[in-house]
Protein backbone atom coordinates (compact mmCIF):
# COMPACT_ATOMS: atom_id res chain seq x y z
CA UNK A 1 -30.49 20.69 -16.64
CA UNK A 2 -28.68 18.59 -19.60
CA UNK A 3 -28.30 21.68 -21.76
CA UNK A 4 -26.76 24.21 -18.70
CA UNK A 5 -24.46 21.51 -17.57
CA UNK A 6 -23.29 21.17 -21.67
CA UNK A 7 -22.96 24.99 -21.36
CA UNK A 8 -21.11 25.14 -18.64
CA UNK A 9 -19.51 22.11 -17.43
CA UNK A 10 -15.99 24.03 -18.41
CA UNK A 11 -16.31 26.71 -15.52
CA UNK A 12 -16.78 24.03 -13.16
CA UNK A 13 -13.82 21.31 -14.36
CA UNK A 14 -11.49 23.36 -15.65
CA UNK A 15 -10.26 25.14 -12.63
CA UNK A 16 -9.79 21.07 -11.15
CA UNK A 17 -7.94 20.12 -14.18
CA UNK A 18 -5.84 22.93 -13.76
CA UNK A 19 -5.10 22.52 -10.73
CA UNK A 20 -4.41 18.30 -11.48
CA UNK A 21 -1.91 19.88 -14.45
CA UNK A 22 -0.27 22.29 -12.09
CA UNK A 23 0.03 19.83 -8.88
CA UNK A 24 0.67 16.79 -10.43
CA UNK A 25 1.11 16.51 -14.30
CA UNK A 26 3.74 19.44 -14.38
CA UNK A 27 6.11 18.13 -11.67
CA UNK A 28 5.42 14.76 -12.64
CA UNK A 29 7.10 15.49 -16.15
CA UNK A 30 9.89 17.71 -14.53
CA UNK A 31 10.59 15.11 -12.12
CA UNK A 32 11.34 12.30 -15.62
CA UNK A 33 13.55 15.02 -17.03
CA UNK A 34 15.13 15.59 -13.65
CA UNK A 35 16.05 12.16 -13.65
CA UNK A 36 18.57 12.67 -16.53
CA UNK A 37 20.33 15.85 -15.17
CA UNK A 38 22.62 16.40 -12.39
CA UNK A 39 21.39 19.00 -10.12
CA UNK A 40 21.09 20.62 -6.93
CA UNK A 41 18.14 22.73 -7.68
CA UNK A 42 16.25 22.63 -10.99
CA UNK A 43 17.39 26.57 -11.82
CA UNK A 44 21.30 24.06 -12.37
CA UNK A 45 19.89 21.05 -13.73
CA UNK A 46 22.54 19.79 -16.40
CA UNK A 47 21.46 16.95 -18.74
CA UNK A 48 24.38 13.69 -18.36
CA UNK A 49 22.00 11.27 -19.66
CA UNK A 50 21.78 7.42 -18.63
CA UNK A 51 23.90 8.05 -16.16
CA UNK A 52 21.73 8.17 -13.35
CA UNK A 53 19.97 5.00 -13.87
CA UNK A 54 23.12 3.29 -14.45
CA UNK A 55 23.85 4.23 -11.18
CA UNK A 56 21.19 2.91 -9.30
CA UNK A 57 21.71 -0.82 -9.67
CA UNK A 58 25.17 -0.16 -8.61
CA UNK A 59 23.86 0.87 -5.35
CA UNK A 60 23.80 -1.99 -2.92
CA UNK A 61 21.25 -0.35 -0.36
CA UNK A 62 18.92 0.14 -3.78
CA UNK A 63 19.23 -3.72 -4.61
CA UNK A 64 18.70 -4.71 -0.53
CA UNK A 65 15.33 -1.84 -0.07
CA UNK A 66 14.15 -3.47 -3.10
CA UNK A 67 14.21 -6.99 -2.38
CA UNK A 68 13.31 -6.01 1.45
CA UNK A 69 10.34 -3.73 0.09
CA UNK A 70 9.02 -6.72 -2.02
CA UNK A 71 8.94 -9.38 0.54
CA UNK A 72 7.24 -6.88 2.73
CA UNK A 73 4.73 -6.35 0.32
CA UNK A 74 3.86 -10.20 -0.26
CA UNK A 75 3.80 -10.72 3.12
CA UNK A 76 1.65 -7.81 4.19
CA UNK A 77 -0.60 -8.18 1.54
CA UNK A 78 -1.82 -11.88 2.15
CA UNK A 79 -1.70 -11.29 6.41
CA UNK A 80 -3.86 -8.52 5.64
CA UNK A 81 -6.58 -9.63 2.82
CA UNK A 82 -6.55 -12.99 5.05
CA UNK A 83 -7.42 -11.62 8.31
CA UNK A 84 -9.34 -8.75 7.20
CA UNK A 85 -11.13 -10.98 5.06
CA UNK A 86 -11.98 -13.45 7.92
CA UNK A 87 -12.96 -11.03 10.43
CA UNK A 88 -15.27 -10.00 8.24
CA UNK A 89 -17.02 -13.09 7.52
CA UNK A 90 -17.84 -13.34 11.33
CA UNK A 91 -18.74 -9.72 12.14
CA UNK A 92 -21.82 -10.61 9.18
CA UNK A 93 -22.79 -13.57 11.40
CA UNK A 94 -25.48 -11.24 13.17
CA UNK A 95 -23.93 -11.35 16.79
CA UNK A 96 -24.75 -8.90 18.69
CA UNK A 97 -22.82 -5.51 18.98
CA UNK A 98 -21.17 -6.51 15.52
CA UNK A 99 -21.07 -2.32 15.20
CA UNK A 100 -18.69 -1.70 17.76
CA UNK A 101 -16.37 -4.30 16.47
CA UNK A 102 -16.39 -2.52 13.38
CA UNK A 103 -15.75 0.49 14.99
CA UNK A 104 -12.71 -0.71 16.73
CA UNK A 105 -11.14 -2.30 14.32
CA UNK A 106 -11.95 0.43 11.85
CA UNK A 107 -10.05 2.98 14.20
CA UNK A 108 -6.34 2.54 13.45
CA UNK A 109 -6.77 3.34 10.13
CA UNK A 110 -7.41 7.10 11.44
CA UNK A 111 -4.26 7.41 12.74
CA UNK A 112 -1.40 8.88 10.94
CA UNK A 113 1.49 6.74 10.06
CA UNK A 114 4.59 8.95 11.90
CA UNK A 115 2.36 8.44 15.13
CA UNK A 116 1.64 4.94 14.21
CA UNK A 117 5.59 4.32 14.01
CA UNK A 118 6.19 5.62 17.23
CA UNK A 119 3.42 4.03 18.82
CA UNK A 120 4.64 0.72 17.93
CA UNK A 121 8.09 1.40 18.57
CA UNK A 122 7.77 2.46 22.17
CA UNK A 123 5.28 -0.95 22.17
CA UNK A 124 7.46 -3.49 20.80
CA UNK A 125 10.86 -2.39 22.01
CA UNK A 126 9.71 -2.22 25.52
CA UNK A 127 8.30 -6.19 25.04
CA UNK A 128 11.75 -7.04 23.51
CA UNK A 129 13.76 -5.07 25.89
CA UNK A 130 12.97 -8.08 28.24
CA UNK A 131 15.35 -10.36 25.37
CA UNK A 132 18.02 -7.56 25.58
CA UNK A 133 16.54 -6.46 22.03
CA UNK A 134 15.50 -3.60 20.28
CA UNK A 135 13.65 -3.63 16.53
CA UNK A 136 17.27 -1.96 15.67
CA UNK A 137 19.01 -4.93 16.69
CA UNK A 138 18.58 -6.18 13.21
CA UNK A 139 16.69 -6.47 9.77
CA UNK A 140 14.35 -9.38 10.70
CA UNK A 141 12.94 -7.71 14.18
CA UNK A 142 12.73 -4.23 12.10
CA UNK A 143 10.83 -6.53 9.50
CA UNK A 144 8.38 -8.21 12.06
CA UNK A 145 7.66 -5.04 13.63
CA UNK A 146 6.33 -3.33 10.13
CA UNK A 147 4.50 -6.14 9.66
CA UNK A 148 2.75 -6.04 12.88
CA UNK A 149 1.93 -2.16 12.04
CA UNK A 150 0.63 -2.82 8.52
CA UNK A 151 -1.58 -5.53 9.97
CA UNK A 152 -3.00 -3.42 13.04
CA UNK A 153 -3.49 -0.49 10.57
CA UNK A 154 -5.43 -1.87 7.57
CA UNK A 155 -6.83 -5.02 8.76
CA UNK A 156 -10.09 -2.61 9.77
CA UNK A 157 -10.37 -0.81 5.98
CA UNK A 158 -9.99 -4.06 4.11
CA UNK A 159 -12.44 -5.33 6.51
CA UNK A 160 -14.91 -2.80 5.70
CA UNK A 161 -14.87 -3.51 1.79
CA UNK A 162 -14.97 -6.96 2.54
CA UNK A 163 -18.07 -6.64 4.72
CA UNK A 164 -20.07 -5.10 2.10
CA UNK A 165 -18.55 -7.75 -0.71
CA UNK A 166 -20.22 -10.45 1.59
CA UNK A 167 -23.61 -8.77 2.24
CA UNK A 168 -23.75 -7.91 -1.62
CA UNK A 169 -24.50 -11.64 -1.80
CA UNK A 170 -27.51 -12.84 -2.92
CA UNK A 171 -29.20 -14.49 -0.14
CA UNK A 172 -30.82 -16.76 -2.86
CA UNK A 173 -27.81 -17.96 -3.80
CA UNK A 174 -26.72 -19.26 -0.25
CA UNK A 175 -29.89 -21.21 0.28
CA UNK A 176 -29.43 -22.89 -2.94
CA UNK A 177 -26.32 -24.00 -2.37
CA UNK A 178 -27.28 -25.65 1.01
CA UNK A 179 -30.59 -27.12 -0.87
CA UNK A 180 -27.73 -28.62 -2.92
CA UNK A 181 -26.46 -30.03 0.36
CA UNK A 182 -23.08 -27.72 0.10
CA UNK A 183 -21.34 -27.30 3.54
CA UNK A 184 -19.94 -24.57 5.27
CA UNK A 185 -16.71 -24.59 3.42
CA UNK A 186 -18.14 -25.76 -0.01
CA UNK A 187 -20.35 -22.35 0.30
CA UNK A 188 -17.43 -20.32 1.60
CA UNK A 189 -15.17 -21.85 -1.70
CA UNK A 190 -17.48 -21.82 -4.34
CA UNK A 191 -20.17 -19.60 -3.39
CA UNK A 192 -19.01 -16.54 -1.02
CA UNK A 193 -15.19 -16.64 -2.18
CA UNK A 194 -16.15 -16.07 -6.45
CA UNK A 195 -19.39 -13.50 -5.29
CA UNK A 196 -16.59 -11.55 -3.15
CA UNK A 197 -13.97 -11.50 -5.78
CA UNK A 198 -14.55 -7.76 -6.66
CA UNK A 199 -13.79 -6.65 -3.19
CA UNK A 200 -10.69 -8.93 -3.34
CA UNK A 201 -9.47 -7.10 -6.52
CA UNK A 202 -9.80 -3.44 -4.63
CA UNK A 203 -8.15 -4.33 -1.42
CA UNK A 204 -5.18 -6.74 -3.13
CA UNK A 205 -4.90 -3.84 -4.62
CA UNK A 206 -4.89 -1.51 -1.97
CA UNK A 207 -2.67 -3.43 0.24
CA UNK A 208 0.05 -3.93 -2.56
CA UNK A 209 0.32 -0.35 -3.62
CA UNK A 210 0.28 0.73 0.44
CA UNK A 211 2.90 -2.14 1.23
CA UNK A 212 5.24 -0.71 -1.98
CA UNK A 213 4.96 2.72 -1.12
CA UNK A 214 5.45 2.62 2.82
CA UNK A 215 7.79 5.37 4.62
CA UNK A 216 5.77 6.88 7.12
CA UNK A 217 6.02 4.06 9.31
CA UNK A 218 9.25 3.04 8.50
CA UNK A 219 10.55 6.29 9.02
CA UNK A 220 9.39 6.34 12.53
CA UNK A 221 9.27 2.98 13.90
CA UNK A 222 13.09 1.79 12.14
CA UNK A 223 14.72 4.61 10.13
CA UNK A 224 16.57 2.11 8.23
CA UNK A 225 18.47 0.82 11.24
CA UNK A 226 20.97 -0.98 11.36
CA UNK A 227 22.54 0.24 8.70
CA UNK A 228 19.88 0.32 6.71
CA UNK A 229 18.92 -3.21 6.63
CA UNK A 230 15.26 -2.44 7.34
CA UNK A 231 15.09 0.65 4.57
CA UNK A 232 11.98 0.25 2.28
CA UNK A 233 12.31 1.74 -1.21
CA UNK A 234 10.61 4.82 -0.50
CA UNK A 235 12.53 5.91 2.47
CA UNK A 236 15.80 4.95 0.15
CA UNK A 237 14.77 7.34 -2.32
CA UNK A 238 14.60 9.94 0.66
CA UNK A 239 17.25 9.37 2.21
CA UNK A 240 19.83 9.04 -1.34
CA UNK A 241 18.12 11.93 -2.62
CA UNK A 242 18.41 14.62 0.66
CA UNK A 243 21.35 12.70 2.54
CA UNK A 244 24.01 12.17 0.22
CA UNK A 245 25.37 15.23 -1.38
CA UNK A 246 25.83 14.84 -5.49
CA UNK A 247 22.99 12.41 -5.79
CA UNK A 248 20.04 14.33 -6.29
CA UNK A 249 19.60 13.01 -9.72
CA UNK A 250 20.18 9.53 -8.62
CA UNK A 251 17.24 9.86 -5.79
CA UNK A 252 14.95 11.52 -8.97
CA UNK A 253 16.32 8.68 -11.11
CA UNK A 254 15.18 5.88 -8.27
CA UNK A 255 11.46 7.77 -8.24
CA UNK A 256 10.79 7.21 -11.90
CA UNK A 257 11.83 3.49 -11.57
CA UNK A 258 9.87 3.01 -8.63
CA UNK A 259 6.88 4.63 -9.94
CA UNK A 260 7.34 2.54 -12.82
CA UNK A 261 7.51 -0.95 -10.62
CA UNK A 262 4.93 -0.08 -9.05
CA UNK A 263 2.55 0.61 -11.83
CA UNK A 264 3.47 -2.70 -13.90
CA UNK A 265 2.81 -4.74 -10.79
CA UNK A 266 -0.17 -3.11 -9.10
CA UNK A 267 -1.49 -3.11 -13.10
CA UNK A 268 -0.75 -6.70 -13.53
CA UNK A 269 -2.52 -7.74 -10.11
CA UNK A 270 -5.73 -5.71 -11.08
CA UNK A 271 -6.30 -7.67 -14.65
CA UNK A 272 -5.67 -10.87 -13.19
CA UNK A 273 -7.95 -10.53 -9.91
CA UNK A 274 -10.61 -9.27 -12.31
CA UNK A 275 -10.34 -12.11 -14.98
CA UNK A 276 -11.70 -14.05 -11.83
CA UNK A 277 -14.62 -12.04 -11.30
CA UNK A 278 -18.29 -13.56 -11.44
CA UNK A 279 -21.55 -11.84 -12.33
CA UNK A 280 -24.13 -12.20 -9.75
């Protein structure tokens, strides 16, 4: 078996890998270059330089999407991990139909993020149309309402990973810790917290990458309104790069930087989440 897959591992990854070169790598490297041309399609792409990225900090609604986008994120991310991470410590108490709770909570996470958005806005507006409000009305009610969504749609993954953090616990270490006369919250602080810390990396992770790259939901439950107060960085890249004619490269320019921001910060969380992690 060792010798045929030697022979012939290359029928089997290169077709993948070209397909990874063709899908991803290729426009991934068009798309940098892009960034320094001005263009309508890439067939007129004309190189101009820096001037692009000089452009973007210029641009208020870039400056506003980015600091909106990254108090999203800090808030999403520690609603989320905190909940998700507390309903599952009591779904592995052993009550009964613990399953179906999993189930349910599991659920949203199925459901696409354009339907999500609408869902949510039909929900919430018709509970604030009793204040003579609408999540429109301004940034901070557009703000609440994506948290809300974020929460109700990932709470049930990071719950999952969570739930099999927890049982991954050696039993052995539990009942030493209460022979040691630990309490409940000792254990939960110095015992389950540490043992868990690998499923903390993965869904800190998860949650701050998902949080930075939102537009689905935005799209659909806000659009930006009013006046793009509540636009998240991705759906500011969409909208500067297909709604406002001339600024192609700019919207191609705002991509690479985000892409960038994203991977220092999402890199930077992962190293120090794992520096804290614990060998059972």
């Amino acid at each position: 078996m060792a010798k045929a897959i030697k022979r012939y591992w290359p029928i089997f990854v290169l077709p993948t890998f070209l397909a990874f070169i063709l899908g991803f790598i290729a426009p991934f490297i068009m798309g940098i270059y892009l960034s320094f041309c001005k263009f309508t399609t890439v067939t007129d792409a004309k190189f101009i330089g820096f001037s692009n990225y000089l452009k973007i900090f210029t641009d208020p609604s870039f400056v506003h999407a980015l600091w909106y986008t990254a108090l999203f994120t800090v808030v999403s991310v520690i609603l989320i991990n905190v909940l998700a991470f507390t309903v599952a410590l009591l779904l592995t108490k052993g009550f009964k139909g613990t399953n179906i709770f999993r189930t349910v909570f599991f659920m949203p996470n199925l459901i696409g993020g354009i339907i999500l958005g609408y869902i949510w806005q039909l929900l919430l507006n018709g509970i604030l149309l009793y204040f003579n409000r609408t999540l429109t009305y301004s940034s901070t009610y557009g703000f609440w309402g994506l948290i809300v969504l974020m929460c109700w749609q990932q709470i049930g993954y990071m719950m999952i990973i969570y739930i099999a953090g927890i049982q991954n616990i050696s039993g052995d270490l539990i009942e030493a810790a209460k022979i040691d006369g630990a309490n409940a919250r000792q254990i939960l602080r110095n015992v389950t917290i540490p043992m868990v810390m690998p499923s903390i990396t993965i869904c800190t992770f998860l949650t701050l990458t998902n949080s930075f790259k939102l537009f689905d939901q935005n799209l659909a439950l806000t659009n930006g309104e009013p006046s793009k107060m509540s636009e998240m960085l991705a759906l500011n890249i969409y909208n500067t790069f297909y709604g406002r004619t001339g600024w192609e490269g700019v919207g191609q320019a705002k991509a690479v930087v985000f892409f960038i921001l994203v991977a220092i910060i999402a890199l930077a969380q992962n190293k120090i989440t794992r520096r804290k992690e614990v060998q059972q």
